[in-house]
C-alpha atoms as a PDB file:
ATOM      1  CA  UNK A   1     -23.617 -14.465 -27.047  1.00  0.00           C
ATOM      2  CA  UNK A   2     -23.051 -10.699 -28.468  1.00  0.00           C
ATOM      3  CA  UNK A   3     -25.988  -9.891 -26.352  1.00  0.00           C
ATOM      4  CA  UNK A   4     -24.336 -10.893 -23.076  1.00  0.00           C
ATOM      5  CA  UNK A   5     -21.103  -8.953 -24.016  1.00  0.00           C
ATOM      6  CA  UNK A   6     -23.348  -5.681 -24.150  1.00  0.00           C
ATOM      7  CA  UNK A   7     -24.147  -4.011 -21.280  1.00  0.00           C
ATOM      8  CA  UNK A   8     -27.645  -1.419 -21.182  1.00  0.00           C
ATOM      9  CA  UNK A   9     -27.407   1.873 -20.428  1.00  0.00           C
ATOM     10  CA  UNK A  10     -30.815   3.581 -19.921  1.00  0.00           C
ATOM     11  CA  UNK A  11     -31.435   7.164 -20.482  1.00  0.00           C
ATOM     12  CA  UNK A  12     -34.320   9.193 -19.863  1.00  0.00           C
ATOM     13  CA  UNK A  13     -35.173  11.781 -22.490  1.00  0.00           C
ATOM     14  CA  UNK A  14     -38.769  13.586 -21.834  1.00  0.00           C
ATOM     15  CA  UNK A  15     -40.556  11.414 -20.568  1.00  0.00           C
ATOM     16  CA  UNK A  16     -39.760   7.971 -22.728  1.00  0.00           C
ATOM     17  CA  UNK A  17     -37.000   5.815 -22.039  1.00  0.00           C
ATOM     18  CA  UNK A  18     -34.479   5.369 -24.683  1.00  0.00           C
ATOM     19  CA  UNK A  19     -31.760   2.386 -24.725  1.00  0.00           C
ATOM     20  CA  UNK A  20     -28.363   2.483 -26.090  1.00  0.00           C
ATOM     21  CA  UNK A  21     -25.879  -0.695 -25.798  1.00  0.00           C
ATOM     22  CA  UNK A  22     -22.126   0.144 -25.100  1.00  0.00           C
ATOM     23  CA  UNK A  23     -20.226  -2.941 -26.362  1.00  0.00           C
ATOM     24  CA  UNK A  24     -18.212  -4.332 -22.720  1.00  0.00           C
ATOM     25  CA  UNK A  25     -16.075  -5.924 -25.264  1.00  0.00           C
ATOM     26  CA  UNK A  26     -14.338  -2.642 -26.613  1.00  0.00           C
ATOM     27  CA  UNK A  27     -14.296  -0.504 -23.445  1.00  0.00           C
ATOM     28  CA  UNK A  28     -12.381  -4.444 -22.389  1.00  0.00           C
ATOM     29  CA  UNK A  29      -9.899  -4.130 -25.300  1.00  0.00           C
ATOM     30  CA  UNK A  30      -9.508  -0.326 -24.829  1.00  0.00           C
ATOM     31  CA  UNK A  31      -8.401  -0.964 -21.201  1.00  0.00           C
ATOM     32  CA  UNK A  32      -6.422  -3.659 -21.890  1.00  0.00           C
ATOM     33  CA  UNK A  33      -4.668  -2.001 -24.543  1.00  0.00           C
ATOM     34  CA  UNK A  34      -4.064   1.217 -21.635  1.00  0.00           C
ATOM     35  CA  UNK A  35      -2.725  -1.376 -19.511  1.00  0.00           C
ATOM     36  CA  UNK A  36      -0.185  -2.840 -21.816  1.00  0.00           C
ATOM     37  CA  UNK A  37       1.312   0.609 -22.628  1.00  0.00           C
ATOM     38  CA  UNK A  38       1.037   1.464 -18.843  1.00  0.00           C
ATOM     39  CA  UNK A  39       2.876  -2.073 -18.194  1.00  0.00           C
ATOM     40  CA  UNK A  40       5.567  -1.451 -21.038  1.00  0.00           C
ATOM     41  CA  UNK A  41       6.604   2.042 -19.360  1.00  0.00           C
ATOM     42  CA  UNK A  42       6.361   0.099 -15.878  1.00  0.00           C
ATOM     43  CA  UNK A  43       8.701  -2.749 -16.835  1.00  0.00           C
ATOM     44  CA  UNK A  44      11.097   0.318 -18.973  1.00  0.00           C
ATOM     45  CA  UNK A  45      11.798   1.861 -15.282  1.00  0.00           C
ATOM     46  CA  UNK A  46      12.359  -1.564 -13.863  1.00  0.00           C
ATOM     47  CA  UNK A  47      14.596  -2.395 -16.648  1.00  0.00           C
ATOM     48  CA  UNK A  48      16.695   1.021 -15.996  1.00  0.00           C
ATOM     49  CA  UNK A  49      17.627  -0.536 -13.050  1.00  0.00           C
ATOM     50  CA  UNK A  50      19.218  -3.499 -13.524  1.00  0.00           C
ATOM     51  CA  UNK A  51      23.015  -3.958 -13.327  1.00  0.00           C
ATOM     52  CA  UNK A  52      23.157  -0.405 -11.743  1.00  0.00           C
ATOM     53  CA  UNK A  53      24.855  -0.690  -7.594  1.00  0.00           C
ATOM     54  CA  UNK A  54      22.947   0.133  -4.601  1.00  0.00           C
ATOM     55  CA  UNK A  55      25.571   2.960  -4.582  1.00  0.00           C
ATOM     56  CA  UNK A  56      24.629   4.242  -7.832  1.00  0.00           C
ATOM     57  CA  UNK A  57      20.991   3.580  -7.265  1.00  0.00           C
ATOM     58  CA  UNK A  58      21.605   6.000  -4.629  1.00  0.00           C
ATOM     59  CA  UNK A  59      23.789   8.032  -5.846  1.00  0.00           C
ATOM     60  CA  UNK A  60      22.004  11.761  -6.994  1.00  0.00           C
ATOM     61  CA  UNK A  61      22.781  12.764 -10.271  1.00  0.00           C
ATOM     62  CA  UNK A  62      20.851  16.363 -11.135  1.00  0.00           C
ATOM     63  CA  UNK A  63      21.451  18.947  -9.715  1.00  0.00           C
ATOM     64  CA  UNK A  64      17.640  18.666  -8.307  1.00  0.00           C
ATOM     65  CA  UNK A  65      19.485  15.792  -6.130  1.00  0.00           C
ATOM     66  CA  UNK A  66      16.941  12.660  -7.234  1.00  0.00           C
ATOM     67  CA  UNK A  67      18.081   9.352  -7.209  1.00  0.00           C
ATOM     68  CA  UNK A  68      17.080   6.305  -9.270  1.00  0.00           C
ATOM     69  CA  UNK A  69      15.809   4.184  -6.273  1.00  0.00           C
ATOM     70  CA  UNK A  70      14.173   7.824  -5.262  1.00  0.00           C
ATOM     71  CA  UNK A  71      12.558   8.182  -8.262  1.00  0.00           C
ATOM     72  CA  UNK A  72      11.247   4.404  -8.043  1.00  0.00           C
ATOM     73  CA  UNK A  73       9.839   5.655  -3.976  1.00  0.00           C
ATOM     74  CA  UNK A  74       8.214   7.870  -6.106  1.00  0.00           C
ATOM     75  CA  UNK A  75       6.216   6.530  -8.862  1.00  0.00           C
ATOM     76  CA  UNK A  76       5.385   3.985  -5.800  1.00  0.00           C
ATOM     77  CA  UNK A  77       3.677   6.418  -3.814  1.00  0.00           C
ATOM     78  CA  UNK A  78       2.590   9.625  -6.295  1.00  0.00           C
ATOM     79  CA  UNK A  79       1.665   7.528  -9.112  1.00  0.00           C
ATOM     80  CA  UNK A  80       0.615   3.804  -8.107  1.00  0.00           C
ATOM     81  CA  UNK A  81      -0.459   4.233  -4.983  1.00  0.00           C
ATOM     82  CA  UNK A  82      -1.840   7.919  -4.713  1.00  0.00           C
ATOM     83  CA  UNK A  83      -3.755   7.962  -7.677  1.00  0.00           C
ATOM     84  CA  UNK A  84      -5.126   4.782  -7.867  1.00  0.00           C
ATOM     85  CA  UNK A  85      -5.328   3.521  -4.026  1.00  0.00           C
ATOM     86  CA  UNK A  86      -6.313   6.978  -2.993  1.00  0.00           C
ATOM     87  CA  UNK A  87      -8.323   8.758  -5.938  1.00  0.00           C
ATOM     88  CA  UNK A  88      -9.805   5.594  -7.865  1.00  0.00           C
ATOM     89  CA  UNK A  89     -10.282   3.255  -4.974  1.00  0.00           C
ATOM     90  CA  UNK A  90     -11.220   5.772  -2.481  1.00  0.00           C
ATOM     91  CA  UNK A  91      -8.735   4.236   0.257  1.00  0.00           C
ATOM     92  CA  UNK A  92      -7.256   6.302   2.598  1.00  0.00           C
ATOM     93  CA  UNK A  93      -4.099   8.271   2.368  1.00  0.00           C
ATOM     94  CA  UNK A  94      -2.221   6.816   5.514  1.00  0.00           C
ATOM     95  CA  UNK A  95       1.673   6.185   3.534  1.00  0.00           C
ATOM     96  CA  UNK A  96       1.801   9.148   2.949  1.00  0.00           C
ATOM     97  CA  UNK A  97       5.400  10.461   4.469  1.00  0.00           C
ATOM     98  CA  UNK A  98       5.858  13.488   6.264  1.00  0.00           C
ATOM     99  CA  UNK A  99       7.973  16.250   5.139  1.00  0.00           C
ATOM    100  CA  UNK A 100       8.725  18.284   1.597  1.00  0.00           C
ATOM    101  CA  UNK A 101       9.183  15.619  -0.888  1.00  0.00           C
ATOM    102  CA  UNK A 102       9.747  12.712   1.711  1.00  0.00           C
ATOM    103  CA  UNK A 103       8.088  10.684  -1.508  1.00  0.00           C
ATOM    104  CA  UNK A 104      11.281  10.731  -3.203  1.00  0.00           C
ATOM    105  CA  UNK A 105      13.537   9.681  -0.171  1.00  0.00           C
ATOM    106  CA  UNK A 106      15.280   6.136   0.199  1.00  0.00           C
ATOM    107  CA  UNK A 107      16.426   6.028   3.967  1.00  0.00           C
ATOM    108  CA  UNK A 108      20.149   4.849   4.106  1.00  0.00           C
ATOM    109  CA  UNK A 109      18.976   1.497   6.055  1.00  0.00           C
ATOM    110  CA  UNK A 110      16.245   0.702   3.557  1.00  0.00           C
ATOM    111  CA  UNK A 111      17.160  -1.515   1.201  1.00  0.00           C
ATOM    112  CA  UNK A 112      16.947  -1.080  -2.760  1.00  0.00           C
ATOM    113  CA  UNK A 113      15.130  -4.626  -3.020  1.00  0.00           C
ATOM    114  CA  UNK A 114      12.603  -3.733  -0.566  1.00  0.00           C
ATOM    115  CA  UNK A 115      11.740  -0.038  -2.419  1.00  0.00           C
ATOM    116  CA  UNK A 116      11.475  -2.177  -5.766  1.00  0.00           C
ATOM    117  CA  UNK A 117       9.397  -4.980  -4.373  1.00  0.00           C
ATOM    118  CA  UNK A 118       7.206  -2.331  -3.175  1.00  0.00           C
ATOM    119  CA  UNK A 119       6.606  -0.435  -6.635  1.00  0.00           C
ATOM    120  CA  UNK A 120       6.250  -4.237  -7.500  1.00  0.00           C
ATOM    121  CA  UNK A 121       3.538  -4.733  -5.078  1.00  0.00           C
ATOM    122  CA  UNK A 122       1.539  -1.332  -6.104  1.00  0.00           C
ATOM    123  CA  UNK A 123       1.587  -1.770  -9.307  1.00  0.00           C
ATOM    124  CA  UNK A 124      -0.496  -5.105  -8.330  1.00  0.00           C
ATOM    125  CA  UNK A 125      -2.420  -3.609  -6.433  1.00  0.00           C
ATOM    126  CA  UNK A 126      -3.306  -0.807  -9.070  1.00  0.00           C
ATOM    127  CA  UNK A 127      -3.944  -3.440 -11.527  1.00  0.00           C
ATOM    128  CA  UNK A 128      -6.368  -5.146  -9.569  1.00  0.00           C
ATOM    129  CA  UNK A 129      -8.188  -1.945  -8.887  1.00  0.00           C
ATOM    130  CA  UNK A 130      -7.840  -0.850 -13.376  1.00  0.00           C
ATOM    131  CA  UNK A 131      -8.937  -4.626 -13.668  1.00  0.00           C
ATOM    132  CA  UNK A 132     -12.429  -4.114 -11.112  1.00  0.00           C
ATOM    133  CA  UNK A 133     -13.986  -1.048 -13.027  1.00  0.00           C
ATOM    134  CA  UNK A 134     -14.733   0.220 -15.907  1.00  0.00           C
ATOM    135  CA  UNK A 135     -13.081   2.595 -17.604  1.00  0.00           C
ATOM    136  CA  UNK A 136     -15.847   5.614 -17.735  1.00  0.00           C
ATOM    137  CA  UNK A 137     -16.395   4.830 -14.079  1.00  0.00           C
ATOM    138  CA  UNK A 138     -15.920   7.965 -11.887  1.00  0.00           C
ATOM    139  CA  UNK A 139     -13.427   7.834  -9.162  1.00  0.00           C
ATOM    140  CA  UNK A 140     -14.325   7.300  -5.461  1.00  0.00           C
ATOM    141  CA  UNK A 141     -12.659   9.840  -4.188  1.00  0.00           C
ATOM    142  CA  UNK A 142     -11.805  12.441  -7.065  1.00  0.00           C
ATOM    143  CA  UNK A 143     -11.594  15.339  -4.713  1.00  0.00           C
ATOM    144  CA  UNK A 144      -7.996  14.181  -4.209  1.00  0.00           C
ATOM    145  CA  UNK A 145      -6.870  14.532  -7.125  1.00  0.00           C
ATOM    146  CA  UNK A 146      -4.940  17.787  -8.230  1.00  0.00           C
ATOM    147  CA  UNK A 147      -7.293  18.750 -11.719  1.00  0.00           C
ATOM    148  CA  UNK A 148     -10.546  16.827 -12.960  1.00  0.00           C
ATOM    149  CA  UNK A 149     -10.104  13.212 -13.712  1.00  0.00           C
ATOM    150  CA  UNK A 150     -13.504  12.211 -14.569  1.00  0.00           C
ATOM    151  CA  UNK A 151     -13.310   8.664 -14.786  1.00  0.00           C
ATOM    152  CA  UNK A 152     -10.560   5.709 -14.627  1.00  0.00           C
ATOM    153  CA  UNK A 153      -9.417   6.582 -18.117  1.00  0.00           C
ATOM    154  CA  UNK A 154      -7.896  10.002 -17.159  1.00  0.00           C
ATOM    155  CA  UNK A 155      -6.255   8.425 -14.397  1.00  0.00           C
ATOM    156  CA  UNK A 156      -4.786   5.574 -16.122  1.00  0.00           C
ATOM    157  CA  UNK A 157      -3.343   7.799 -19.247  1.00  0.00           C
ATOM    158  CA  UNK A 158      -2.306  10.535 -16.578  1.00  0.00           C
ATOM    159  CA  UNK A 159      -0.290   7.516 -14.333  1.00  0.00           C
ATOM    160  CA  UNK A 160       1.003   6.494 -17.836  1.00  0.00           C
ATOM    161  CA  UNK A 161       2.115   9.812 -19.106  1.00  0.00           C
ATOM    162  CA  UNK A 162       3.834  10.348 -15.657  1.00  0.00           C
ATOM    163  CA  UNK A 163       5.697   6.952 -16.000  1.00  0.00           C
ATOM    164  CA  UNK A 164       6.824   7.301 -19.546  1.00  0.00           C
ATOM    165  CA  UNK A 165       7.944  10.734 -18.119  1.00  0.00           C
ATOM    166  CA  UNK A 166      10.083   9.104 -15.311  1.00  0.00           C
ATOM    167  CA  UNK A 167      11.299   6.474 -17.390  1.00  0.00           C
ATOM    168  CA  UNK A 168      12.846   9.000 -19.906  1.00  0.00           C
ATOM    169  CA  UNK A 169      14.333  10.671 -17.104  1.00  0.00           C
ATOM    170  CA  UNK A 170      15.917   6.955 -15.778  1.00  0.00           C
ATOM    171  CA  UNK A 171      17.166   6.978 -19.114  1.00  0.00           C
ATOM    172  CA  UNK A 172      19.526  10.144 -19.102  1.00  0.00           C
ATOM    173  CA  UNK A 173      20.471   9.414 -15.756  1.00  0.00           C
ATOM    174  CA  UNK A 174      20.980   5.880 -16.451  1.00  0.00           C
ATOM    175  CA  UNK A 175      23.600   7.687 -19.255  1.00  0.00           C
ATOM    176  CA  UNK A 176      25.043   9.782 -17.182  1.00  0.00           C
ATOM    177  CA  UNK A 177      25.604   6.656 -14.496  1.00  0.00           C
ATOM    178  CA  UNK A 178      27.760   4.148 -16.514  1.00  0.00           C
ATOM    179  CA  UNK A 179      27.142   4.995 -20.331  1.00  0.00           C
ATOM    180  CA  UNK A 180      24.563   2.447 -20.725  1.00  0.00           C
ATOM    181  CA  UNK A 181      21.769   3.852 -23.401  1.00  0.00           C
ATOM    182  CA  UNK A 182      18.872   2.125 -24.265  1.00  0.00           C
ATOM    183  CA  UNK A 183      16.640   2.068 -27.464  1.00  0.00           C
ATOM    184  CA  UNK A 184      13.235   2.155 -26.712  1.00  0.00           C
ATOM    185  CA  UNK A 185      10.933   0.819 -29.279  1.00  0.00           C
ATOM    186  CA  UNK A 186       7.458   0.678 -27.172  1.00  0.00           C
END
């Protein structure tokens, strides 16, 4: 049974071949383990959002003149759906929207429901594409990327430094909304 949990990896070194096993089973847990931390920082900015008004979902609170429901546009398109649609997966970049940060921007007759359902639905789809490789596997398309992302593990820890990063910033904003603070222990 340990045998069919290891996968064989052959490398040629002068001549002879030489075999070394890389246990599936650990690069499984090491990806799952990504994924929950990934999935804790995803359900954090979700979180941030409840009880808040479309208003204040709206409303800008910087001075940089972001919005919570922008900021959820966003991770949508940058982080889910760039980086793992585009980069990993090798799909085209067609949602793209035009203009200077037009990733950011909520129309007024878009709903809040239908921008979270969407960072809902691309965070599926990303875990569907995390959950059909391997994490050393090379991207399909890595000359999209801004930097050198080797494989699917840069990727995922970049997406899930980039959430974390969000989500703190959902926090102080959150603050500065209606008071609410929120300890976060994950």
């Amino acid at each position: 049974m340990r045998e069919a949990l290891k996968r064989a990896v052959a490398e040629n070194h002068g001549g002879y071949q030489r075999r070394r096993f890389v246990d599936v089973a650990d690069l499984d847990r090491e990806r799952d383990e990504l994924l929950s931390w990934l999935t804790a920082k995803r359900e954090h900015v979700l979180a941030q959002l409840d009880g808040l008004s479309d208003e204040q979902l709206r409303r800008p609170v910087l001075p940089s003149g972001w919005s919570c429901i922008g900021l959820v546009r966003h991770l949508t398109l940058s982080d889910e759906r760039f980086w793992f649609e585009v980069v990993v997966a090798g799909r085209p970049l067609d949602f793209w929207p035009e203009g200077d940060g037009a990733d950011w921007i909520v129309a007024a007759d878009e709903s809040v429901a239908d921008v979270v359902q969407a960072y809902r639905d691309a965070i599926a789809a990303s875990n569907a594409i995390i959950a059909a490789r391997r994490l050393d596997e090379p991207p399909a398309d890595p000359g999209q990327a801004p930097g050198d992302f080797p494989d699917l593990r840069s990727v995922v820890v970049h997406v899930l430094v980039e959430t974390a990063t969000h989500a703190g910033h959902l926090d102080a904003t959150r603050e500065l909304l209606d008071g609410h603070q929120r300890l976060v222990l994950d």
